[in-house]
C-alpha atoms as a PDB file:
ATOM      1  CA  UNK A   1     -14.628  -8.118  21.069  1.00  0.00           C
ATOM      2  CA  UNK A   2     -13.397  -5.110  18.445  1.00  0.00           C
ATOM      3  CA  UNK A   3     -14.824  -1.945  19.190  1.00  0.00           C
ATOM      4  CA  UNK A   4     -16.187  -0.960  16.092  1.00  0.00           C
ATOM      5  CA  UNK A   5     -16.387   2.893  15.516  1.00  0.00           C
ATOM      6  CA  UNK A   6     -18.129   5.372  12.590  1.00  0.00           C
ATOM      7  CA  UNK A   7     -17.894   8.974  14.196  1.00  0.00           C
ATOM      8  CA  UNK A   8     -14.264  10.673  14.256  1.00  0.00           C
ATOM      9  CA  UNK A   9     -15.102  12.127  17.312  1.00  0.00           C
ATOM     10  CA  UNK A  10     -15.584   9.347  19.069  1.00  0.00           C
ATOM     11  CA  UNK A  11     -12.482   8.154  17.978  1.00  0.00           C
ATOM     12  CA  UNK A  12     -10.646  10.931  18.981  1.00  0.00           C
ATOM     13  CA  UNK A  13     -11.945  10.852  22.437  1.00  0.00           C
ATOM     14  CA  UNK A  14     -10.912   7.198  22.570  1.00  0.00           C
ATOM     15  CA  UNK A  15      -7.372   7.782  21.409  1.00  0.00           C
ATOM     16  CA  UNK A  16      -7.384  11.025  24.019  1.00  0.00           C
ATOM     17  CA  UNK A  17      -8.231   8.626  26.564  1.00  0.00           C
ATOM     18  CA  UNK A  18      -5.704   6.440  25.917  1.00  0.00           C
ATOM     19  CA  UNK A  19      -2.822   8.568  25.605  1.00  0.00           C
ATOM     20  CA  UNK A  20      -3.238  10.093  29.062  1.00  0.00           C
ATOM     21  CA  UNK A  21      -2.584   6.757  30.372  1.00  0.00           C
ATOM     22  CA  UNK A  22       0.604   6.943  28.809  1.00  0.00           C
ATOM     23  CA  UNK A  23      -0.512   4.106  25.730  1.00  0.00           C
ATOM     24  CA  UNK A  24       1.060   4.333  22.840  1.00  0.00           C
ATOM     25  CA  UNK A  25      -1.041   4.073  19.772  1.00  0.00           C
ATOM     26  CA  UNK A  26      -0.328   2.092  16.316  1.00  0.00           C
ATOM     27  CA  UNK A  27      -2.421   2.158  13.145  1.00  0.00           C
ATOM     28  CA  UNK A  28      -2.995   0.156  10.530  1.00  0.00           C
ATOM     29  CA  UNK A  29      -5.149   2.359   7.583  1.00  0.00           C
ATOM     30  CA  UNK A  30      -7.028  -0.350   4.992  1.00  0.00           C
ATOM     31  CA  UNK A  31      -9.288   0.448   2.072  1.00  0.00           C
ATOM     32  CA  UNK A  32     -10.919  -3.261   3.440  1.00  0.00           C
ATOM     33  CA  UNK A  33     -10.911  -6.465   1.626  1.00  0.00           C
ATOM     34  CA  UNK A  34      -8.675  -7.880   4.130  1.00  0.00           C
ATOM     35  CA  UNK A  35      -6.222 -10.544   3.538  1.00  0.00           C
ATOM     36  CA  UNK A  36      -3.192 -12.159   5.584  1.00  0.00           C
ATOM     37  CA  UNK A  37      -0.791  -9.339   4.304  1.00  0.00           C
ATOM     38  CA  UNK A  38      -3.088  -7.117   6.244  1.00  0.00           C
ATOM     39  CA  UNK A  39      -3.544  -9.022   9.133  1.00  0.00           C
ATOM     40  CA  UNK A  40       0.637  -9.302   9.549  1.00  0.00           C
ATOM     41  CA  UNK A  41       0.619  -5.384   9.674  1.00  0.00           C
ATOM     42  CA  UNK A  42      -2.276  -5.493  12.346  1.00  0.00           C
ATOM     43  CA  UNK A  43      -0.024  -8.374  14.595  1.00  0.00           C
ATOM     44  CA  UNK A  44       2.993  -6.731  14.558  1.00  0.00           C
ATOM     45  CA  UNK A  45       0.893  -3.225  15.610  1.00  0.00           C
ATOM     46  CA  UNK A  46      -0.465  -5.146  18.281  1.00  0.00           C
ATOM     47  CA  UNK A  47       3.123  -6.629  19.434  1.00  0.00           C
ATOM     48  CA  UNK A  48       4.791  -3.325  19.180  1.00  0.00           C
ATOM     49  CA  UNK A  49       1.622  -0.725  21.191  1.00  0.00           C
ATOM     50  CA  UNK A  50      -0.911  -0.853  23.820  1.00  0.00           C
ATOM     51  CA  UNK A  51      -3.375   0.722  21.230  1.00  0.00           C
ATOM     52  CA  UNK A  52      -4.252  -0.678  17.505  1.00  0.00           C
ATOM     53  CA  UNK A  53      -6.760   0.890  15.704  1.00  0.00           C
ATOM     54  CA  UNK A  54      -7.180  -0.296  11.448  1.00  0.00           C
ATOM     55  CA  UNK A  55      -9.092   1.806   9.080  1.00  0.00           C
ATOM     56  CA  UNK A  56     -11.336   0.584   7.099  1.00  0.00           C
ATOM     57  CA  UNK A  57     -12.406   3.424   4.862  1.00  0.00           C
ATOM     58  CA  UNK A  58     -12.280   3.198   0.948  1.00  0.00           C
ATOM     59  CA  UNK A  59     -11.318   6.349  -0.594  1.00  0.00           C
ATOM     60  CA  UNK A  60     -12.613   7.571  -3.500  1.00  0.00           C
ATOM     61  CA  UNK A  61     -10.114  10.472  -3.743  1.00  0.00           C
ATOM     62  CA  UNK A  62      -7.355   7.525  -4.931  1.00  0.00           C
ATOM     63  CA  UNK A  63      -9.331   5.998  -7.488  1.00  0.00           C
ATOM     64  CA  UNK A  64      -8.072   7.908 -10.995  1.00  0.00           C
ATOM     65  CA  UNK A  65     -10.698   5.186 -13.088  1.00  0.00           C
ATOM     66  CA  UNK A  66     -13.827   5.246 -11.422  1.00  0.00           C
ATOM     67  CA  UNK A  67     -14.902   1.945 -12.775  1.00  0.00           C
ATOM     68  CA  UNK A  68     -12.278   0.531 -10.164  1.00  0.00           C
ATOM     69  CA  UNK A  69     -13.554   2.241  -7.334  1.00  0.00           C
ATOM     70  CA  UNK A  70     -17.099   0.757  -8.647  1.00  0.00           C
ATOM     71  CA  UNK A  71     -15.780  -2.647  -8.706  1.00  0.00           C
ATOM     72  CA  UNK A  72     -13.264  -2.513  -4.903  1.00  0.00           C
ATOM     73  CA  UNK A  73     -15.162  -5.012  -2.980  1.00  0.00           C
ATOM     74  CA  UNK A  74     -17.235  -4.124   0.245  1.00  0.00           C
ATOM     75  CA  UNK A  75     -16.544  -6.978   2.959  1.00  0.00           C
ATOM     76  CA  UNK A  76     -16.835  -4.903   6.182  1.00  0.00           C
ATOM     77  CA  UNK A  77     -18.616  -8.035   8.152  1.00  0.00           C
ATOM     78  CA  UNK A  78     -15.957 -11.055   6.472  1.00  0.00           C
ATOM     79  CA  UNK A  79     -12.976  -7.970   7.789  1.00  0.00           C
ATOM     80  CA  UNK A  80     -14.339  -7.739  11.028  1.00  0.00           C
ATOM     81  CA  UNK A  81     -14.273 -11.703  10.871  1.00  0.00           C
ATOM     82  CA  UNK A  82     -11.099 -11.172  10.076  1.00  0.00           C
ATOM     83  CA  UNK A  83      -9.640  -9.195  12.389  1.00  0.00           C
ATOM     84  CA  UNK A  84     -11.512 -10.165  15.359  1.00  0.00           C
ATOM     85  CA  UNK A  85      -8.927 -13.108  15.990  1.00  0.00           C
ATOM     86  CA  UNK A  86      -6.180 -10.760  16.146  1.00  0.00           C
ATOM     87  CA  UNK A  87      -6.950  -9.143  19.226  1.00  0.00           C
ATOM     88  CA  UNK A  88      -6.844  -5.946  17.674  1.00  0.00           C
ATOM     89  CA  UNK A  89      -8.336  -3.431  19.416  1.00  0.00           C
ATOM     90  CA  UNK A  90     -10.317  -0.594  17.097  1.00  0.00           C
ATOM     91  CA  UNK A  91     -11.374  -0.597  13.784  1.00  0.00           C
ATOM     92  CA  UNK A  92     -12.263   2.353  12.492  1.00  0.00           C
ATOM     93  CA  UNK A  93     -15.292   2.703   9.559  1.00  0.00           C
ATOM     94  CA  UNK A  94     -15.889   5.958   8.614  1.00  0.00           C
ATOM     95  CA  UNK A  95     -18.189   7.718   6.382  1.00  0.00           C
ATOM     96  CA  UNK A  96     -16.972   9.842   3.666  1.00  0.00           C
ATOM     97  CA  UNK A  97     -18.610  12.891   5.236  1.00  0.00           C
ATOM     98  CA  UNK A  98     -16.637  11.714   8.159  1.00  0.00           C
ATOM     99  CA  UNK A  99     -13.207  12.003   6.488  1.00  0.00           C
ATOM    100  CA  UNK A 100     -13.857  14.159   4.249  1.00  0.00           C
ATOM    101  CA  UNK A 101     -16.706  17.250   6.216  1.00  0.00           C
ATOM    102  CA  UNK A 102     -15.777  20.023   3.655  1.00  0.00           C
ATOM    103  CA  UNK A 103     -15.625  17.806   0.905  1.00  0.00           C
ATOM    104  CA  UNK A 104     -13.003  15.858  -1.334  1.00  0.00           C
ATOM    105  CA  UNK A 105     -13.700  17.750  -4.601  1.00  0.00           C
ATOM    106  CA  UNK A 106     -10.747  20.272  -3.576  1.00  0.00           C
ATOM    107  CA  UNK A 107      -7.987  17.486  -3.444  1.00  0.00           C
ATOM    108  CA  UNK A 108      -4.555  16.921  -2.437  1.00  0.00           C
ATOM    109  CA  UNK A 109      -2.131  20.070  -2.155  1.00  0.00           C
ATOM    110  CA  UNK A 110       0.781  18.223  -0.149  1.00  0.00           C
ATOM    111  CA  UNK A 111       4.117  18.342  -1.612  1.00  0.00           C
ATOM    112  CA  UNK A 112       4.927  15.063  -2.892  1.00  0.00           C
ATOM    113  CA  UNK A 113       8.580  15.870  -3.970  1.00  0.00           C
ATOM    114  CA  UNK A 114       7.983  14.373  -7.466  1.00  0.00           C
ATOM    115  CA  UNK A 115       8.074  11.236  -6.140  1.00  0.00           C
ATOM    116  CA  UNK A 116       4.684  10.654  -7.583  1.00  0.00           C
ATOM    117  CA  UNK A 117       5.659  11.244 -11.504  1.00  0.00           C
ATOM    118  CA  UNK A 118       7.050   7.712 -12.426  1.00  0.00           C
ATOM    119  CA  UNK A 119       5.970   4.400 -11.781  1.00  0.00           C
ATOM    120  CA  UNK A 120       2.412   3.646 -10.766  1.00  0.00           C
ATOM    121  CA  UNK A 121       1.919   7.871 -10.792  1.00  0.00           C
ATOM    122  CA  UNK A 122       2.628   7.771 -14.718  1.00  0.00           C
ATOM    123  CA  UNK A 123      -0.028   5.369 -15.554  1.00  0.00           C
ATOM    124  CA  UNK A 124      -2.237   6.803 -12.600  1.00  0.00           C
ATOM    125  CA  UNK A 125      -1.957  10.482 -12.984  1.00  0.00           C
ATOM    126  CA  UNK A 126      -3.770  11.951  -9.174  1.00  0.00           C
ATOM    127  CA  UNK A 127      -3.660   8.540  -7.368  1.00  0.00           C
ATOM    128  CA  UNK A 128      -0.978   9.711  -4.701  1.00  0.00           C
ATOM    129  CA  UNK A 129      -2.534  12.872  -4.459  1.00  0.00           C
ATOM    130  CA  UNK A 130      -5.603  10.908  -3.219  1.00  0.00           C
ATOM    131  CA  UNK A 131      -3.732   8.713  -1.162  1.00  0.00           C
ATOM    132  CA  UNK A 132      -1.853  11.087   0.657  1.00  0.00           C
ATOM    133  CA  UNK A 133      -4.915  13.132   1.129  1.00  0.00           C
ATOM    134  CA  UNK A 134      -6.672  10.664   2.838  1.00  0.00           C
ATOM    135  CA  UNK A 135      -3.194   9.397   4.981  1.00  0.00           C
ATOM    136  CA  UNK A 136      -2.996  12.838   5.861  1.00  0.00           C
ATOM    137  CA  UNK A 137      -6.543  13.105   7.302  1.00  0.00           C
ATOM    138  CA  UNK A 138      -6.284   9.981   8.947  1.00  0.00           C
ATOM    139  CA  UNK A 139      -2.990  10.692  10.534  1.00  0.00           C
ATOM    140  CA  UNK A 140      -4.640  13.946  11.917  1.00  0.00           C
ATOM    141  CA  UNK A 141      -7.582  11.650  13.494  1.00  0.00           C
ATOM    142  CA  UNK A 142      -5.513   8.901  15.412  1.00  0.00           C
ATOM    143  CA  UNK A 143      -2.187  10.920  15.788  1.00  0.00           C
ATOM    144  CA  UNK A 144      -0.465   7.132  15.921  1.00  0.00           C
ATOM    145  CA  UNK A 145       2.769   7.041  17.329  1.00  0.00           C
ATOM    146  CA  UNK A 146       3.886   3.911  14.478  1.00  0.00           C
ATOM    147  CA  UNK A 147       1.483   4.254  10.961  1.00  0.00           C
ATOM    148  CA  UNK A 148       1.662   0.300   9.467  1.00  0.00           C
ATOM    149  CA  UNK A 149       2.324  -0.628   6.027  1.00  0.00           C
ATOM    150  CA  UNK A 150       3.784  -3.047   3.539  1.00  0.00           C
ATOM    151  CA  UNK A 151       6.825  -2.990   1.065  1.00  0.00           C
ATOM    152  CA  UNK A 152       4.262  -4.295  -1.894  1.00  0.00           C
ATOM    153  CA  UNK A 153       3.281  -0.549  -2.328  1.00  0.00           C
ATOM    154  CA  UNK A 154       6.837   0.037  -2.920  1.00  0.00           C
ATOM    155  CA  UNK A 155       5.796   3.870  -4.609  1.00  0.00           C
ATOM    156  CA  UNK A 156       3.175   4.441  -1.460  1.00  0.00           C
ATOM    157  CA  UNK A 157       5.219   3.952   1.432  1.00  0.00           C
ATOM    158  CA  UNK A 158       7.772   6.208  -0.487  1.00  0.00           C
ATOM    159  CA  UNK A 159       5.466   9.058  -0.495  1.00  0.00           C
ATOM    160  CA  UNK A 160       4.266   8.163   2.616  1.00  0.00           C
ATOM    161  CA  UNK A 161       7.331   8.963   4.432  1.00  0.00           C
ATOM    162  CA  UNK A 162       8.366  11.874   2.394  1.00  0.00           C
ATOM    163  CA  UNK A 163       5.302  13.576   3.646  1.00  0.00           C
ATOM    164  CA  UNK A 164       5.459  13.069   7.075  1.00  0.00           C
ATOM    165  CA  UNK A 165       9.073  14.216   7.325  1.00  0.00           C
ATOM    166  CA  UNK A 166       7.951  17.210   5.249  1.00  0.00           C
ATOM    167  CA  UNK A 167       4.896  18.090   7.321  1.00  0.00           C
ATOM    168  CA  UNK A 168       7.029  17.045  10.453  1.00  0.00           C
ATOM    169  CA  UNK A 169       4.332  14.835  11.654  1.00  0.00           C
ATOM    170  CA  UNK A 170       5.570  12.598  14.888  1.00  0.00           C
ATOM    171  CA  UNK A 171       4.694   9.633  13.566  1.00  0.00           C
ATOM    172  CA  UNK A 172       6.714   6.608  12.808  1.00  0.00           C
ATOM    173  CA  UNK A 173       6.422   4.673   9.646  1.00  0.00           C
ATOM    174  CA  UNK A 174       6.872   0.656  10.080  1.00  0.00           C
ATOM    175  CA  UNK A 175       7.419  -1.270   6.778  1.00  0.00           C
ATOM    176  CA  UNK A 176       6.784  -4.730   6.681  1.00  0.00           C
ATOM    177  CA  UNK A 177       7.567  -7.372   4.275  1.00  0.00           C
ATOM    178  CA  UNK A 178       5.694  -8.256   1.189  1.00  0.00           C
ATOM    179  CA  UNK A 179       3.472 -11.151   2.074  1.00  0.00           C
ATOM    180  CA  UNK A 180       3.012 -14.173  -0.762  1.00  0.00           C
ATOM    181  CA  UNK A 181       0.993 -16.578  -1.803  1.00  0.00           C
ATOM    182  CA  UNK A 182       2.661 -19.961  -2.349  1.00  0.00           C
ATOM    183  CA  UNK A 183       3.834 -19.548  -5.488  1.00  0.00           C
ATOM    184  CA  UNK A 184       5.239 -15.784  -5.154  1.00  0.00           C
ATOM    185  CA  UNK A 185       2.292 -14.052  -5.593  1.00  0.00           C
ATOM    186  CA  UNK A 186       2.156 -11.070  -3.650  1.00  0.00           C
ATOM    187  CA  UNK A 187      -1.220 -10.899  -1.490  1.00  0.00           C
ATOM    188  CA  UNK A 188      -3.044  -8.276  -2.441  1.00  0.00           C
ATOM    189  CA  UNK A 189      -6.977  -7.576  -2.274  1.00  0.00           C
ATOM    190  CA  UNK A 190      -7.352  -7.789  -6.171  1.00  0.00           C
ATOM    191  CA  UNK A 191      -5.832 -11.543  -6.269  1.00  0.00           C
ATOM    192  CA  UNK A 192      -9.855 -11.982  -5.633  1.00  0.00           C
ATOM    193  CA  UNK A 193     -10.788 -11.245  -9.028  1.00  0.00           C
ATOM    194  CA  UNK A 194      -8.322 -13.688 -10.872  1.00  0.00           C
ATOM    195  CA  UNK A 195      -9.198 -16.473 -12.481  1.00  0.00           C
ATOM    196  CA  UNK A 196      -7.971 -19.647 -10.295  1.00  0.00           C
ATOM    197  CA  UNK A 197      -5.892 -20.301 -13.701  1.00  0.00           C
ATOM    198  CA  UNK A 198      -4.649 -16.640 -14.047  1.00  0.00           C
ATOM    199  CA  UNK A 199      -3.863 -16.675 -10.268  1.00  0.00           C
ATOM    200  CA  UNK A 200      -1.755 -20.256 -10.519  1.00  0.00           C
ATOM    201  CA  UNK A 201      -0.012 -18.888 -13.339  1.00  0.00           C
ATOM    202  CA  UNK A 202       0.692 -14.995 -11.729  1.00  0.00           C
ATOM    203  CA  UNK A 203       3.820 -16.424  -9.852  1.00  0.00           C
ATOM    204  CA  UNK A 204       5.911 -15.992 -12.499  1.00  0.00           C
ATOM    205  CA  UNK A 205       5.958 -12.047 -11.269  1.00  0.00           C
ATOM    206  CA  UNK A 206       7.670 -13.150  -8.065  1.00  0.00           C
ATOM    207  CA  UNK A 207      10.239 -15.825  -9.974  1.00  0.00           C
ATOM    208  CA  UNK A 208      11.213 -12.599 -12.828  1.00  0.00           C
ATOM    209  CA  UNK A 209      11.887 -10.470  -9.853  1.00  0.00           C
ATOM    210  CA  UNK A 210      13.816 -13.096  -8.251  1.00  0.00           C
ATOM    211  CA  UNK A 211      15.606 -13.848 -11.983  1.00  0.00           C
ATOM    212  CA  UNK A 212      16.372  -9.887 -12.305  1.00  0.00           C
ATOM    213  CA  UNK A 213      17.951  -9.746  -9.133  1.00  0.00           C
ATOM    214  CA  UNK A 214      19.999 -12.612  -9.700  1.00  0.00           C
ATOM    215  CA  UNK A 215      21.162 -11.645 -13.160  1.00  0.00           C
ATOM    216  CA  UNK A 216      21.656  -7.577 -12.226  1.00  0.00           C
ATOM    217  CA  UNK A 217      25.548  -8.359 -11.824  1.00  0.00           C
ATOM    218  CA  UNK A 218      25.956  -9.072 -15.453  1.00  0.00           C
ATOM    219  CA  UNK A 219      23.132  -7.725 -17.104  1.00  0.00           C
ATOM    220  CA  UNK A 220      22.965  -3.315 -17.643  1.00  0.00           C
ATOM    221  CA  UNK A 221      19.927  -2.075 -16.696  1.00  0.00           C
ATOM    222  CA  UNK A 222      18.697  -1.858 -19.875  1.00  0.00           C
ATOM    223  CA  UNK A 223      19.019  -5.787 -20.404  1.00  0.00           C
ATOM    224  CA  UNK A 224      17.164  -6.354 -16.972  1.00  0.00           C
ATOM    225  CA  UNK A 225      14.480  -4.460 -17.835  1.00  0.00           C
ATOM    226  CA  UNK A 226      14.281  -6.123 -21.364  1.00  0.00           C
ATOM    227  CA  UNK A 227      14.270  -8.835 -20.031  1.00  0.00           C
ATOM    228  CA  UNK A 228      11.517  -8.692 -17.664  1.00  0.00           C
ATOM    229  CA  UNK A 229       9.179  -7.292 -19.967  1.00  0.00           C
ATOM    230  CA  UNK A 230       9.957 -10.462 -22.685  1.00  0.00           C
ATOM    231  CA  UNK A 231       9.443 -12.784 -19.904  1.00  0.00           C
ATOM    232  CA  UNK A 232       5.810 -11.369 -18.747  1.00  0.00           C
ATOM    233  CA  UNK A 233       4.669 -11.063 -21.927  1.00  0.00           C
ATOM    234  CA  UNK A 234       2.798 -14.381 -22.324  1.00  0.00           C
ATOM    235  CA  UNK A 235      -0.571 -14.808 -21.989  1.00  0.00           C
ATOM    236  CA  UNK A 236      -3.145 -13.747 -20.099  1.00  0.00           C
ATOM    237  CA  UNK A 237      -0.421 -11.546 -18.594  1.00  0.00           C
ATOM    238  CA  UNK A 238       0.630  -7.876 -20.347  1.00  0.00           C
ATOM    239  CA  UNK A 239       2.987  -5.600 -18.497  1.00  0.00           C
ATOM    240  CA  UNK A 240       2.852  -2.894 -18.227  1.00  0.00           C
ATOM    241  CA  UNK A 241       5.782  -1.497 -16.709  1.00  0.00           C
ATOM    242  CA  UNK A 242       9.111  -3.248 -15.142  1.00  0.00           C
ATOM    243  CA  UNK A 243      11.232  -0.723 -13.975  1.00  0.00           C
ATOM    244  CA  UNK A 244      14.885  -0.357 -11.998  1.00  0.00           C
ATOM    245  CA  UNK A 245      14.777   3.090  -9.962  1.00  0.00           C
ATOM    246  CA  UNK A 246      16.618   4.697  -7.151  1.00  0.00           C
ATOM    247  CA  UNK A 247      14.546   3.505  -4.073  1.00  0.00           C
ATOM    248  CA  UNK A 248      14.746   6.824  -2.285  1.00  0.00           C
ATOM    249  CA  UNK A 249      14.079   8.996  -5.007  1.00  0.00           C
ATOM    250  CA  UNK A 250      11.804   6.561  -7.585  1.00  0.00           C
ATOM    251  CA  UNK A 251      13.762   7.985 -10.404  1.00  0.00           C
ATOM    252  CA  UNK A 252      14.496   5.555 -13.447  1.00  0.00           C
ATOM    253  CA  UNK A 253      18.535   4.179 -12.995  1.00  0.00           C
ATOM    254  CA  UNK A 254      21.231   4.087 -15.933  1.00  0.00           C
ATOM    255  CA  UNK A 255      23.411   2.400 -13.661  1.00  0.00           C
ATOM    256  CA  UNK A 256      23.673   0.461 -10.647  1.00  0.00           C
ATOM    257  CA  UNK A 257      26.550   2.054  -9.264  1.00  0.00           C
ATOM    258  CA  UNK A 258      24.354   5.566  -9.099  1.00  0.00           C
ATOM    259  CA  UNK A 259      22.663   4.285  -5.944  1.00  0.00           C
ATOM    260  CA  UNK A 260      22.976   2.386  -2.796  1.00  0.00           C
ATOM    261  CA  UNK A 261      19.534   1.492  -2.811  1.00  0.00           C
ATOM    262  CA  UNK A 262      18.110  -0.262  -6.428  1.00  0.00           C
ATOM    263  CA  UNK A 263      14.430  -1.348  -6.655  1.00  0.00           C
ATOM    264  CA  UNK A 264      12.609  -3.242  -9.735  1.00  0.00           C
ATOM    265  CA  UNK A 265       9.186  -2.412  -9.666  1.00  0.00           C
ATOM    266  CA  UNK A 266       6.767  -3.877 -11.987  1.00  0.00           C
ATOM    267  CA  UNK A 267       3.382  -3.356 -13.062  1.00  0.00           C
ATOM    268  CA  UNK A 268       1.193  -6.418 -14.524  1.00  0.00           C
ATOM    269  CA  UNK A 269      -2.324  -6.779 -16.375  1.00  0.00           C
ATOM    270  CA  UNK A 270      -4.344 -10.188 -15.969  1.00  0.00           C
ATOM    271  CA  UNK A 271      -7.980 -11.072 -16.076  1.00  0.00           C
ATOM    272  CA  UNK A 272      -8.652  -6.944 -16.387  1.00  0.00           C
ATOM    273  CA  UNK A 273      -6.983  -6.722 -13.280  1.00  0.00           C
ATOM    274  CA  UNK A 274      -3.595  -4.817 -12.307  1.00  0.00           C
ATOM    275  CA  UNK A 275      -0.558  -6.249 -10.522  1.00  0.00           C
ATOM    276  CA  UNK A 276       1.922  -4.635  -8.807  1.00  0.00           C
ATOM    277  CA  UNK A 277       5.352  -5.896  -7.026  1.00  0.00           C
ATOM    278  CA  UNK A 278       8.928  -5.226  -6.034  1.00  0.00           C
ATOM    279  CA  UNK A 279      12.061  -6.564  -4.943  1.00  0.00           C
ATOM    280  CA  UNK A 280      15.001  -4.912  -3.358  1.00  0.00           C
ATOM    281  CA  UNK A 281      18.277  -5.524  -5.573  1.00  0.00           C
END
């Protein structure tokens, strides 16, 4: 049976416990909602340390519209359902006052490195302030020796790691594989809020990245971009973004030959809702 724990102190205790037996700990931080993408980060955290402890915690600090934090879906009981299977071992359900005892009006001062200024940080101006705010503060509580995550928050991960090389913090950052629905759709918590027609149809973000990738030898940048943007722009779908950048930096490319490491990210609107994916060129 999960042990299923509210006070950070408790926590801590826990995790103190464990570590003078010599376990290592792995984490797996969720805003809830959980679907099989999730669950693949919690398995492989369970496979890889003697400890795994997921977050469920939804933070408000991340949400730039506030309408979207009003509409995030609260599931804790169908998550616990969830995860229970698993065999993980903590899951960890804070309070705000919990995470945040001084309060979260004062924000996010961590050096990001810029890496926040394009992409998903253009159209959400303080979202990865918020995020790593709240990484930060949960990295503090479980001092994990591997922190969890997937590739689908291409931008997040990105930051993720920037900041704990920056703030030297000995953790190690596992990235997993983008998860899909049959048809290409990457899994992701808002998926719930799509029409069953919309949600059919979204594949056809997962087949452009595949047709960008395939075409990037004799297409510039320019013309990929183009043409993803042409090709998502049919109903109910509107994109917002599709966008070839240096995958260690997130800076917009010219030219493929400027980097070792080329990423198209896009950014989708359906239903009201916003879609995000990536493929590595």
């Amino acid at each position: 049976m999960v042990a299923v724990i509210e006070k950070t102190s408790d926590l801590v205790s826990l995790i103190q416990n464990n570590k003078q037996k010599g376990n290592t700990v792995g984490f797996v931080p969720t805003m809830g909602a959980l679907h099989k993408g999730h669950l693949t980060l919690v398995k492989k955290s369970i496979k890889e340390n003697d400890l795994t402890i997921v977050s469920i915690f939804i933070n408000p600090t991340q949400f730039n519209d506030k309408k979207d934090l009003a509409k995030y879906p609260r599931t804790l009981e169908a998550d616990l359902e969830k995860l229970i299977p698993t065999g993980v071992d903590v899951v960890f359900a804070p309070t705000i006052l919990e995470i945040y005892p001084d309060g979260d009006e004062k924000g996010s001062n961590i050096d990001l490195g810029d890496l926040d200024n394009n992409l998903e940080g253009a159209f959400r101006p303080g979202h990865f302030k918020g995020v790593a705010q709240v990484v930060k503060r949960l990295l503090e509580i479980v001092t994990p020796d591997k922190l969890y995550m997937g590739q689908k928050d291409f931008q997040q991960f990105t930051i993720i790691q920037y900041m704990i090389d920056s703030l030297k913090i000995k953790t190690n950052l596992v990235v997993c594989p983008i998860i899909r629905e049959p048809n290409g759709l990457a899994m992701s918590s808002r998926n719930e809020r799509l029409s069953h027609s919309t949600r059919e149809k979204a594949g056809i973000i997962y087949t452009t990245l595949k047709a960008i990738k395939k075409s990037k030898g004799n297409k510039t940048i320019k013309e990929l971009e183009q043409y993803g943007l042409k090709r998502l722009s049919i109903a109910p779908f509107e994109p917002e973004y599709v966008s070839i950048v240096d995958g260690h930096k997130l800076t917009l490319l010219n030219d493929m030959n400027d980097t070792d490491y080329a990423v198209v990210c896009v950014a989708v609107w359906a239903d009201g809702v916003r879609l995000i994916d990536n493929i590595i060129l």
